[in-house]
N, C-alpha and C. Protein backbone atom coordinates (compact mmCIF):
# COMPACT_ATOMS: atom_id res chain seq x y z
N UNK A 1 -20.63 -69.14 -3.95
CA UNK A 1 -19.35 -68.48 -3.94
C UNK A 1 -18.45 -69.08 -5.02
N UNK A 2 -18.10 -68.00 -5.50
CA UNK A 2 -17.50 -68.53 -7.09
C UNK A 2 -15.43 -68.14 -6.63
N UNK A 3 -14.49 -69.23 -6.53
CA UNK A 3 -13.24 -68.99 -6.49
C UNK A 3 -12.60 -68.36 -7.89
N UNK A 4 -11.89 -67.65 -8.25
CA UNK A 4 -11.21 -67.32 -9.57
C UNK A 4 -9.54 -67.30 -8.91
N UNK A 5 -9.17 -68.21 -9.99
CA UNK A 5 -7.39 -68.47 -9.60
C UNK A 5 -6.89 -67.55 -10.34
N UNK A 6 -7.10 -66.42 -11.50
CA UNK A 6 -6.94 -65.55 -12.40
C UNK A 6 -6.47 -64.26 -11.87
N UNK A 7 -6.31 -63.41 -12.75
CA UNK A 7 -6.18 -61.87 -12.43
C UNK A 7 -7.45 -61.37 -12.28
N UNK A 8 -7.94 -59.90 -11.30
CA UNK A 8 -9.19 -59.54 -11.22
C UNK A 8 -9.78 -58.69 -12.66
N UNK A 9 -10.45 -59.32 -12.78
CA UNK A 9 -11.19 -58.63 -14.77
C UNK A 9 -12.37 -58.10 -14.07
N UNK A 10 -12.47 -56.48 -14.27
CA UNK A 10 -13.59 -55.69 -13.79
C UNK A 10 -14.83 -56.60 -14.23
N UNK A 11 -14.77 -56.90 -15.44
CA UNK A 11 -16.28 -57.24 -15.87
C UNK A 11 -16.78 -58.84 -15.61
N UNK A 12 -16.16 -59.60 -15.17
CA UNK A 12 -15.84 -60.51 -14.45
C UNK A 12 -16.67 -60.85 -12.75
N UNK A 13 -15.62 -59.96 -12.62
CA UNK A 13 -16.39 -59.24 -10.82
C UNK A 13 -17.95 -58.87 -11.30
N UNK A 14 -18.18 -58.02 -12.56
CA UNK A 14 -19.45 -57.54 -12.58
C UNK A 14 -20.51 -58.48 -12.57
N UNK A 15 -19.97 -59.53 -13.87
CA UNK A 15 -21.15 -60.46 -14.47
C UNK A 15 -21.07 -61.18 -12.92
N UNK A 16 -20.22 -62.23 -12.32
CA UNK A 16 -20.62 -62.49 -10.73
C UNK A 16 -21.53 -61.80 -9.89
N UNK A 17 -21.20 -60.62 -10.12
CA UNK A 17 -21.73 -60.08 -8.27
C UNK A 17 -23.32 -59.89 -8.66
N UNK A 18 -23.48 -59.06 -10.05
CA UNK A 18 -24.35 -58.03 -10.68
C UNK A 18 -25.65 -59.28 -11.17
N UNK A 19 -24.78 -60.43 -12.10
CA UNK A 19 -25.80 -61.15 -13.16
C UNK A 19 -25.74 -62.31 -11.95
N UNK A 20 -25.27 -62.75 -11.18
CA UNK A 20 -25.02 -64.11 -10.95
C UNK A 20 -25.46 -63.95 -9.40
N UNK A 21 -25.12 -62.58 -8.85
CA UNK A 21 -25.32 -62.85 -7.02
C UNK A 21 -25.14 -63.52 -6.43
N UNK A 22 -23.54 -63.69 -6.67
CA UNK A 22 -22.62 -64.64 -5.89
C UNK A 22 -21.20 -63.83 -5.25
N UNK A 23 -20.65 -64.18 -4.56
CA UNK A 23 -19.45 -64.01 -3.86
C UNK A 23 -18.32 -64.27 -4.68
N UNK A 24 -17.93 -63.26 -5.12
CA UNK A 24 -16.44 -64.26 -6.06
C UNK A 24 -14.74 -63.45 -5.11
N UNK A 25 -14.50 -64.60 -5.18
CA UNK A 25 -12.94 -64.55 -4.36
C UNK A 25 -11.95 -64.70 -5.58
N UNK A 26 -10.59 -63.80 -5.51
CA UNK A 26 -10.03 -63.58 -6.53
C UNK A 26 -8.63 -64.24 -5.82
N UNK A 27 -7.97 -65.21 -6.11
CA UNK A 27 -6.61 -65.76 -5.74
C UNK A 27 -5.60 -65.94 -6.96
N UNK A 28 -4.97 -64.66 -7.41
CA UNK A 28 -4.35 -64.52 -8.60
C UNK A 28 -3.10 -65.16 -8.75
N UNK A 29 -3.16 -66.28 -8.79
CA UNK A 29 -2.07 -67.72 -9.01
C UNK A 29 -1.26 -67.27 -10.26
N UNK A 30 -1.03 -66.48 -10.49
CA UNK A 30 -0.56 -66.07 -11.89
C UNK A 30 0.85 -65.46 -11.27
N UNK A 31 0.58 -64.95 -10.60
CA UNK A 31 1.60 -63.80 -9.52
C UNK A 31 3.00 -64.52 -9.21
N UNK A 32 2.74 -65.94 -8.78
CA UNK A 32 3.25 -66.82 -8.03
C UNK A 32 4.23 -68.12 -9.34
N UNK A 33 3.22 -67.85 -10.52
CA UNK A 33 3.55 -68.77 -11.48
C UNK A 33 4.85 -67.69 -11.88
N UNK A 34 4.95 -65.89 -12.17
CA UNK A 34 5.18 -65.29 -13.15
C UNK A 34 6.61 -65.35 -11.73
N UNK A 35 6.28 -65.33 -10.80
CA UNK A 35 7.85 -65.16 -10.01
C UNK A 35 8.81 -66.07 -9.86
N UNK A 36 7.75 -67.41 -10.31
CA UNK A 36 8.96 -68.75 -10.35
C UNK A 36 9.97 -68.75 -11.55
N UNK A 37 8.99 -68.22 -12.57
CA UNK A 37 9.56 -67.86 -13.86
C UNK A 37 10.98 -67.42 -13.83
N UNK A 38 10.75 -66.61 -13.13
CA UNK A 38 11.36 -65.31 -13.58
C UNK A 38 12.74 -65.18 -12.14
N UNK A 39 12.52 -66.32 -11.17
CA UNK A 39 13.89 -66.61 -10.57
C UNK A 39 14.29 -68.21 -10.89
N UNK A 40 13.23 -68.49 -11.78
CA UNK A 40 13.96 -70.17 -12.00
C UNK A 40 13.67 -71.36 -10.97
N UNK A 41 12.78 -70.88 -10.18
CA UNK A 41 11.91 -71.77 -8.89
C UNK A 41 10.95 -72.00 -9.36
N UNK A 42 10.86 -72.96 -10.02
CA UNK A 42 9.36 -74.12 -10.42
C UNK A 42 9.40 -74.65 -9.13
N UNK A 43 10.43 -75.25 -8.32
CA UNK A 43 10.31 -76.42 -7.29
C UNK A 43 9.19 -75.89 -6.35
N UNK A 44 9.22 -74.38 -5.87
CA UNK A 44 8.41 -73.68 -4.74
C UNK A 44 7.11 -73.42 -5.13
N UNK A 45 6.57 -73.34 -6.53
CA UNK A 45 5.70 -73.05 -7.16
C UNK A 45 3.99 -73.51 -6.37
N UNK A 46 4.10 -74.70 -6.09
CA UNK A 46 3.13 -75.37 -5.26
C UNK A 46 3.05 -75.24 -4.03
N UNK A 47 3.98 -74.58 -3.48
CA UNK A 47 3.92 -74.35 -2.28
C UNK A 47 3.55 -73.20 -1.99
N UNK A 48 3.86 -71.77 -3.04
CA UNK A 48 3.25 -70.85 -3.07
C UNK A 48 1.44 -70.64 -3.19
N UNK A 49 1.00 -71.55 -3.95
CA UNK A 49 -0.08 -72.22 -4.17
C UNK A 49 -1.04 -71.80 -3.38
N UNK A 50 -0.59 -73.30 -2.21
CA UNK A 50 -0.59 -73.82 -0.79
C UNK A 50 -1.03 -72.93 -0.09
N UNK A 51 -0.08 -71.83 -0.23
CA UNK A 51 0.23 -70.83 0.90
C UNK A 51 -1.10 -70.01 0.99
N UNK A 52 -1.55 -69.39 -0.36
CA UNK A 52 -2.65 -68.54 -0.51
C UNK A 52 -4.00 -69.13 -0.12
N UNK A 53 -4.05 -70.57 -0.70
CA UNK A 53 -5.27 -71.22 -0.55
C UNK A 53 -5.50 -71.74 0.51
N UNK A 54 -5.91 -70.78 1.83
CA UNK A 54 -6.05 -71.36 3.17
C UNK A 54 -8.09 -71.13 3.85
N UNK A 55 -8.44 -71.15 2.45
CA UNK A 55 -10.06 -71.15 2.88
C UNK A 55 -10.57 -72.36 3.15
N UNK A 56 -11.94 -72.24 4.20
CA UNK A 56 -12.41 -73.51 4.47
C UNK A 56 -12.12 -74.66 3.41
N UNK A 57 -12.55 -75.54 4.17
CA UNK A 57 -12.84 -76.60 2.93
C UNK A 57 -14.56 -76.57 2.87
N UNK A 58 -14.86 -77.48 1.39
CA UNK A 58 -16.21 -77.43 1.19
C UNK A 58 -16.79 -75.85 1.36
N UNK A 59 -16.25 -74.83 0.57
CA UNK A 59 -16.52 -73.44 0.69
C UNK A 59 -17.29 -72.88 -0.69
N UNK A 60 -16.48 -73.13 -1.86
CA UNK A 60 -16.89 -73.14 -3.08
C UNK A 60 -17.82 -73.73 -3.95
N UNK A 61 -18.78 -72.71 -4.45
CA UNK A 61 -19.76 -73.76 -5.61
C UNK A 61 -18.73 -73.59 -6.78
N UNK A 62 -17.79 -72.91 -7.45
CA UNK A 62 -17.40 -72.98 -8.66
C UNK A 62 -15.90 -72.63 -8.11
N UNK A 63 -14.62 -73.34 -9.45
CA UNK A 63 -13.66 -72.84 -9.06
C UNK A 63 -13.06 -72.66 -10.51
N UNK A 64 -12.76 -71.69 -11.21
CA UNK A 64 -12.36 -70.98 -12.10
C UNK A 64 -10.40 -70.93 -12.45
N UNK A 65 -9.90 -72.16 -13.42
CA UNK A 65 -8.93 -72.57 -13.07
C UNK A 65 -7.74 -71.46 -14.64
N UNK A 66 -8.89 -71.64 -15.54
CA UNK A 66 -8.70 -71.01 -17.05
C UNK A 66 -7.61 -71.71 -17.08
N UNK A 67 -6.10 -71.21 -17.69
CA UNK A 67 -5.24 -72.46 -18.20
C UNK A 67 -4.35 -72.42 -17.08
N UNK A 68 -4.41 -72.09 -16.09
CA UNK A 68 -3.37 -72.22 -15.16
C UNK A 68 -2.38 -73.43 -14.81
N UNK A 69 -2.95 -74.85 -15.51
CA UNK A 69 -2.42 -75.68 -15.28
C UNK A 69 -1.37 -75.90 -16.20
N UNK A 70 -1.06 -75.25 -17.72
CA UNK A 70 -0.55 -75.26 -18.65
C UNK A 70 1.06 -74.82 -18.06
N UNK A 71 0.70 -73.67 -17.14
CA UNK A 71 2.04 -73.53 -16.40
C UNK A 71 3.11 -73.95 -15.75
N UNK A 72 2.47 -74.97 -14.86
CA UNK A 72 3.16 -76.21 -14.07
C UNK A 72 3.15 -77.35 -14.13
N UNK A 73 4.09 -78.05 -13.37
CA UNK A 73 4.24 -79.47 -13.66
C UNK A 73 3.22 -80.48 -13.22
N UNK A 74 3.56 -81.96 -13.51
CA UNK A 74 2.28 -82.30 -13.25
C UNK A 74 2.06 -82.18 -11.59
N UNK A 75 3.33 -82.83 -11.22
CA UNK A 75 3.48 -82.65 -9.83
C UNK A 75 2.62 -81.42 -8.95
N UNK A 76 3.61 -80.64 -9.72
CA UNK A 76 2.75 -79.30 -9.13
C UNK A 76 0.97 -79.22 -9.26
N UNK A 77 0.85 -79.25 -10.33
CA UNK A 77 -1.00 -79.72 -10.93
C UNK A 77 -1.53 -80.66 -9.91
N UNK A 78 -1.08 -81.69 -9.43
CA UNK A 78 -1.75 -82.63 -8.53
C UNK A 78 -1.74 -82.03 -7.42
N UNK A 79 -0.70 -81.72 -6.82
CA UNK A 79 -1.21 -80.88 -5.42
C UNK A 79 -2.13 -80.24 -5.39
N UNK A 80 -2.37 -79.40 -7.17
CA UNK A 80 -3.36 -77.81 -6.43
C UNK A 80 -4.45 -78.95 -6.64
N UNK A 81 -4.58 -79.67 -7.54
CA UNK A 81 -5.80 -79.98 -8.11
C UNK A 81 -6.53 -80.68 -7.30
N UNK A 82 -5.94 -81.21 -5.78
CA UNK A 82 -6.33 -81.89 -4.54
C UNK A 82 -6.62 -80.51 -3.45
N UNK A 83 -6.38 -79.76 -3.78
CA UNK A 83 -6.46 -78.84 -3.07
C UNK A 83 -7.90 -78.03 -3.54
N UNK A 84 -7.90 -78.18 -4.96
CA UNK A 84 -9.01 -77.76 -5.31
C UNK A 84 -10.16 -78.49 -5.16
N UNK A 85 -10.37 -79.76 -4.70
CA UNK A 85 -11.33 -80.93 -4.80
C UNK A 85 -11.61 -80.44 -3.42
N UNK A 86 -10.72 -80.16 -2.53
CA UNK A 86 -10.78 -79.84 -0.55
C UNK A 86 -11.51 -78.97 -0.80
N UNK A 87 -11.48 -77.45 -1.29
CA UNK A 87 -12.00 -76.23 -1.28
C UNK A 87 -13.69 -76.39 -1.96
N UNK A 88 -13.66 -77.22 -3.03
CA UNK A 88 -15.06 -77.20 -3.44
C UNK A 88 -16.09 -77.80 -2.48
N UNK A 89 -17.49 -77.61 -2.72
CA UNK A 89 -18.53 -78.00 -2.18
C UNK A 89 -19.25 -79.56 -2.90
N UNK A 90 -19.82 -79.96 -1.97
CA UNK A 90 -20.35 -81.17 -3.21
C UNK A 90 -21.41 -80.64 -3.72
N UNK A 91 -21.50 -81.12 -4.82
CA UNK A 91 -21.90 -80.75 -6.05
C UNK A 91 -21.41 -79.32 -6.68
N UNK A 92 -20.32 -78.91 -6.53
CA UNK A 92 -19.96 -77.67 -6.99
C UNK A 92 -18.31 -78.38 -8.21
N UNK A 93 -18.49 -77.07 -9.12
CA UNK A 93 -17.37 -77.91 -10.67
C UNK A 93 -16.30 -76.77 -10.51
N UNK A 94 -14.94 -77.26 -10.95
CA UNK A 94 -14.16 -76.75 -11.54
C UNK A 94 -13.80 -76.15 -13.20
N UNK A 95 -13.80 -75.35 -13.52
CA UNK A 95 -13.81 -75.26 -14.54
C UNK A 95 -12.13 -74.74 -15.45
N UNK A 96 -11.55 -75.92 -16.23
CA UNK A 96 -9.99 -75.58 -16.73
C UNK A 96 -9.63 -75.54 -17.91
N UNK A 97 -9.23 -75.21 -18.34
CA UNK A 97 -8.30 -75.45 -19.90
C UNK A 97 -7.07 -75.80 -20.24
N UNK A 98 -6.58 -76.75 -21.02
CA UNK A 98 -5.90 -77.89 -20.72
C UNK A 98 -5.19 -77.86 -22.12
N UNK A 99 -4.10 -77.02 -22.47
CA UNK A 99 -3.64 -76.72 -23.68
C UNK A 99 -2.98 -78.48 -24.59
N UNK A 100 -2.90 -78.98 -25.19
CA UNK A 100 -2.47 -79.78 -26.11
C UNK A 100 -1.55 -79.98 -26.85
N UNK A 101 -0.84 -78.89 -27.46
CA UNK A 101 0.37 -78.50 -28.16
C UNK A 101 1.88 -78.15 -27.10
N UNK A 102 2.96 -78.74 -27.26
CA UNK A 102 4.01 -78.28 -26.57
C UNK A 102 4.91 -77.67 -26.87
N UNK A 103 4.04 -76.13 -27.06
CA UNK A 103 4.95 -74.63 -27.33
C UNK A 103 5.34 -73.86 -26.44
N UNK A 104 6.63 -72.89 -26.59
CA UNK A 104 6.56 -71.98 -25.14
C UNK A 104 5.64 -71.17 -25.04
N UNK A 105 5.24 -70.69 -24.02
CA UNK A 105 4.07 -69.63 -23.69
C UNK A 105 5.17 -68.67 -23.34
N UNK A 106 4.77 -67.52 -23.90
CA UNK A 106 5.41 -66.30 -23.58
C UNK A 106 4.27 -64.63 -23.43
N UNK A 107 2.81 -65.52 -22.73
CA UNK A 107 1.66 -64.82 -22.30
C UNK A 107 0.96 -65.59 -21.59
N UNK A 108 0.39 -64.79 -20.48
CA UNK A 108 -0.99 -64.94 -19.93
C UNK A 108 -1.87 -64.58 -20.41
N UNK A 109 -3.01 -65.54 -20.19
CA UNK A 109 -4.40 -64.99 -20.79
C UNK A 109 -4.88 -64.59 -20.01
N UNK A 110 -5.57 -63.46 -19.96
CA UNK A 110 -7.03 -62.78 -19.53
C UNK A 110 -8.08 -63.40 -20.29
N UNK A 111 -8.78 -64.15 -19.61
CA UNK A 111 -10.54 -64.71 -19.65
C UNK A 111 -11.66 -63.52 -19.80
N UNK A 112 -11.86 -62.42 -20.49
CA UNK A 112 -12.35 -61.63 -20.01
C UNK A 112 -14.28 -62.18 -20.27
N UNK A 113 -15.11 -62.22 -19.66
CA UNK A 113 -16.33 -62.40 -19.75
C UNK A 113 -17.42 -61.75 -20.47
N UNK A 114 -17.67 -61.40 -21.22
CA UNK A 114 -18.49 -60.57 -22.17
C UNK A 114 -19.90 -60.40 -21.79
N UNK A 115 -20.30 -62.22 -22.23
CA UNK A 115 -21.75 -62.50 -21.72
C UNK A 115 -21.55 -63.60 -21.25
N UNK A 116 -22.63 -64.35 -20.83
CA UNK A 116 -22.87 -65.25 -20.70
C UNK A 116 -22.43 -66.64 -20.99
N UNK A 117 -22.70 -66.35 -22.43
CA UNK A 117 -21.64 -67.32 -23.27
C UNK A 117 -20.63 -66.75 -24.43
N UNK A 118 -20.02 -65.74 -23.66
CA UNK A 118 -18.64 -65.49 -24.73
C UNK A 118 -17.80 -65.03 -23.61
N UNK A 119 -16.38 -65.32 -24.27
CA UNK A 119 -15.16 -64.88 -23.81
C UNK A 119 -14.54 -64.04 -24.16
N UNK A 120 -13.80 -63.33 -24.26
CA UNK A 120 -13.10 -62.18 -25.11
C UNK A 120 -10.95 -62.32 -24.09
N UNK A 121 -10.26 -62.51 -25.19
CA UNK A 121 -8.85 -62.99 -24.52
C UNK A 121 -8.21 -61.47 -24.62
N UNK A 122 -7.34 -61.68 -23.56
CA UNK A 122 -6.66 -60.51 -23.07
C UNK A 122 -4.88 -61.17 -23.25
N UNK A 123 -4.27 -60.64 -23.83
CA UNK A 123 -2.92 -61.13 -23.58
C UNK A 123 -1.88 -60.55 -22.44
N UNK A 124 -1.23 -60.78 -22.09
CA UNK A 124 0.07 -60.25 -21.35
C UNK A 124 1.12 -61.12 -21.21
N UNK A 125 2.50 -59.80 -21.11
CA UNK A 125 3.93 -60.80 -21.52
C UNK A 125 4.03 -61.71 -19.72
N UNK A 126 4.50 -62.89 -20.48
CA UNK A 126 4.75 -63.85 -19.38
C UNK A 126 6.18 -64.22 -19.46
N UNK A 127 7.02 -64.50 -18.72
CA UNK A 127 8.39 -65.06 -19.00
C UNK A 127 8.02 -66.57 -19.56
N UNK A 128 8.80 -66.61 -20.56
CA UNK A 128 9.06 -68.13 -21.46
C UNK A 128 8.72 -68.57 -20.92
N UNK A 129 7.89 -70.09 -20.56
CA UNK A 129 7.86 -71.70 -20.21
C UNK A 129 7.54 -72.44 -21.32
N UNK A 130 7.81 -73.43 -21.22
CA UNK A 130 7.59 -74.91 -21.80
C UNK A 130 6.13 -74.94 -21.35
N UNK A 131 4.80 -74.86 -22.09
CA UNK A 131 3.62 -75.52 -21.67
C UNK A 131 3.66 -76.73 -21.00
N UNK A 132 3.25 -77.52 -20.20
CA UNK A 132 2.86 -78.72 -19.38
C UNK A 132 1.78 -79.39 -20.57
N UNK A 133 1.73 -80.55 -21.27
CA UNK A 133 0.77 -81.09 -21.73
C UNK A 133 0.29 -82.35 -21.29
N UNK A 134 -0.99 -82.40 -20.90
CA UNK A 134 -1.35 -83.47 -20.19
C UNK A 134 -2.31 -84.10 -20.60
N UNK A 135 -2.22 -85.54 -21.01
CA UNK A 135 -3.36 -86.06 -21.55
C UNK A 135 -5.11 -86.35 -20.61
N UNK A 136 -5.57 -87.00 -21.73
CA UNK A 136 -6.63 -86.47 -20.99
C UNK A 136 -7.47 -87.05 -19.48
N UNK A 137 -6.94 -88.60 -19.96
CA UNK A 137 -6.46 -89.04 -18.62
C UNK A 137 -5.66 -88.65 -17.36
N UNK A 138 -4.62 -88.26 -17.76
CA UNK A 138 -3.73 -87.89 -16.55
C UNK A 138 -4.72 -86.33 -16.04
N UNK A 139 -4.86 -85.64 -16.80
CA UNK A 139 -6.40 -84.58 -16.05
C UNK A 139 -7.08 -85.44 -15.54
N UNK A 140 -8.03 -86.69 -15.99
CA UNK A 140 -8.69 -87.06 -14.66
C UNK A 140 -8.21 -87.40 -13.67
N UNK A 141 -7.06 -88.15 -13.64
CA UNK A 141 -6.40 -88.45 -12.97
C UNK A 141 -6.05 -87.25 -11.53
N UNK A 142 -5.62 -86.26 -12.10
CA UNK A 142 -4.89 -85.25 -11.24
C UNK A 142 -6.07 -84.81 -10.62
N UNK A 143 -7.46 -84.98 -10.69
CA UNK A 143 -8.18 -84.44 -10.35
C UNK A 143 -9.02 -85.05 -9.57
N UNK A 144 -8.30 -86.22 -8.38
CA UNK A 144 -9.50 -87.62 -7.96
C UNK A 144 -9.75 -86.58 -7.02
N UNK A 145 -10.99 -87.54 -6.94
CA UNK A 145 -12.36 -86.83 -5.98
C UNK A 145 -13.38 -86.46 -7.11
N UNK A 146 -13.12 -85.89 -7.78
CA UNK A 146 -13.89 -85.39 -9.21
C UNK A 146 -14.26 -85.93 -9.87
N UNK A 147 -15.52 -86.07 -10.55
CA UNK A 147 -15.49 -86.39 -11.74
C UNK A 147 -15.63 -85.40 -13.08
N UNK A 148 -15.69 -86.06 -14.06
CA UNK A 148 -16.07 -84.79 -15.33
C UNK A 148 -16.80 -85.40 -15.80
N UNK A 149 -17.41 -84.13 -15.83
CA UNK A 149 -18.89 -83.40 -16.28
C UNK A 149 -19.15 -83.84 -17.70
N UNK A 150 -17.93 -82.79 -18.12
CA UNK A 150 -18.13 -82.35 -20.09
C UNK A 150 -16.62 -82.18 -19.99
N UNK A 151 -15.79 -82.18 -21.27
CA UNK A 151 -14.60 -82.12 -21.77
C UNK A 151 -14.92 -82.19 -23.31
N UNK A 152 -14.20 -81.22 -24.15
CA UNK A 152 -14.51 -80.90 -25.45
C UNK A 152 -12.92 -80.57 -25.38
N UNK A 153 -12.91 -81.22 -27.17
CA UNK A 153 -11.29 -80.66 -27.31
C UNK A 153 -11.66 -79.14 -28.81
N UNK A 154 -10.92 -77.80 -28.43
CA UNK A 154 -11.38 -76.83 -29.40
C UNK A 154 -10.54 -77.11 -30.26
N UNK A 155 -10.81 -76.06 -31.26
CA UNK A 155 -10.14 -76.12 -32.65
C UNK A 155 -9.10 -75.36 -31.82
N UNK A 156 -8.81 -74.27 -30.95
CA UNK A 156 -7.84 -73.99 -30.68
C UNK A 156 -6.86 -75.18 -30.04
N UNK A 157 -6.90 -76.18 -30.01
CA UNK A 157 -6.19 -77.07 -29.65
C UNK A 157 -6.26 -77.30 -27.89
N UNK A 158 -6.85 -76.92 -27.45
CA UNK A 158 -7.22 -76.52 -25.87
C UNK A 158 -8.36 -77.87 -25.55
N UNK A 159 -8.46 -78.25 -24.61
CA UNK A 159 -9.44 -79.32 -24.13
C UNK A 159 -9.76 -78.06 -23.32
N UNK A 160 -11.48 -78.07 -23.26
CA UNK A 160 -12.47 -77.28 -22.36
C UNK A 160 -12.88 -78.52 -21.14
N UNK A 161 -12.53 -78.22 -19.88
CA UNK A 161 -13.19 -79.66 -19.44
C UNK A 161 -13.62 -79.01 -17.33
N UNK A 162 -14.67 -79.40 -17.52
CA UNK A 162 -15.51 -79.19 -16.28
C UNK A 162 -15.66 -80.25 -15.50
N UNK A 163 -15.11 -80.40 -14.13
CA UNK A 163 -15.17 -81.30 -13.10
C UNK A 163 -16.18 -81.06 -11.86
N UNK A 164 -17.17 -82.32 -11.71
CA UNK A 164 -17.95 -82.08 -10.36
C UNK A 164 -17.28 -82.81 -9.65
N UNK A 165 -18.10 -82.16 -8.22
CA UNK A 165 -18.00 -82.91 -6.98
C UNK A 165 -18.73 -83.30 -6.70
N UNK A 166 -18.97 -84.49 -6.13
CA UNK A 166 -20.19 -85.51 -6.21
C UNK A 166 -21.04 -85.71 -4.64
């Protein structure tokens, strides 16, 4: 069972259900990021989180984070990111992107899945924030229980970085 914190991407759902024959659960954390925005409540942000993510624990083989963390604070990041360590299975990874540069974002990305190994980006308007940049430590950090896997920093300036559960 594959978690996605994202918006639902038809082809997404496909490559899961179709190529992969897995369960994928869609918890669109984006919803919750774009309303704090947009009344000026970062403080509730994690609590909205909270609220959605009420599945077992140890439920998930994969949890699909894309840059969601770029959005919030660290504060906020450590809660989910303990929350996300509860929800996974052992031996099951998180997978995040971890922007580097501290520009405003004024879009969400769509992850859209192509194949296997390609991505294809989808934009949409987001209300202004300040990106969150977090070194690469403080990601391991925010993420105890975990370890990592692999972490690559791209030319897009993005750290790619995959966390197991052990």
């Amino acid at each position: 069972m594959v978690l996605d914190l994202g918006p639902v991407v038809g082809s997404n759902v496909e490559f899961f259900g179709e190529r992969l024959a897995c369960k994928l659960y869609i918890e669109n954390l984006y919803l919750d990021l774009e309303a704090a925005a947009r009344t000026g409540n970062k403080a509730g942000v994690a609590e909205a989180f909270l609220a959605r993510l009420t599945h077992a624990g140890d439920m998930f083989d994969g949890i699909l984070c894309w840059d969601l963390f770029d959005f919030i604070d660290a504060k906020a990041g450590k809660l989910l990111a303990g929350e996300l360590a509860r929800l996974l299975k052992p031996g099951g990874a998180v997978y995040g992107f971890f922007g580097t540069t501290p520009i405003e974002l004024k879009h969400y990305t769509r992850y859209v899945i192509e194949k296997e190994d390609r991505f294809r980006l989808q934009h949409s308007p987001a209300t202004p924030v300040k990106r969150t940049v977090l070194l690469t430590r403080d990601i391991t950090k925010m993420f105890e229980g975990l370890s990592v896997a692999e972490s690559v920093l791209l030319k897009s300036s993005t750290r790619e970085t995959l966390f197991r559960r052990l």
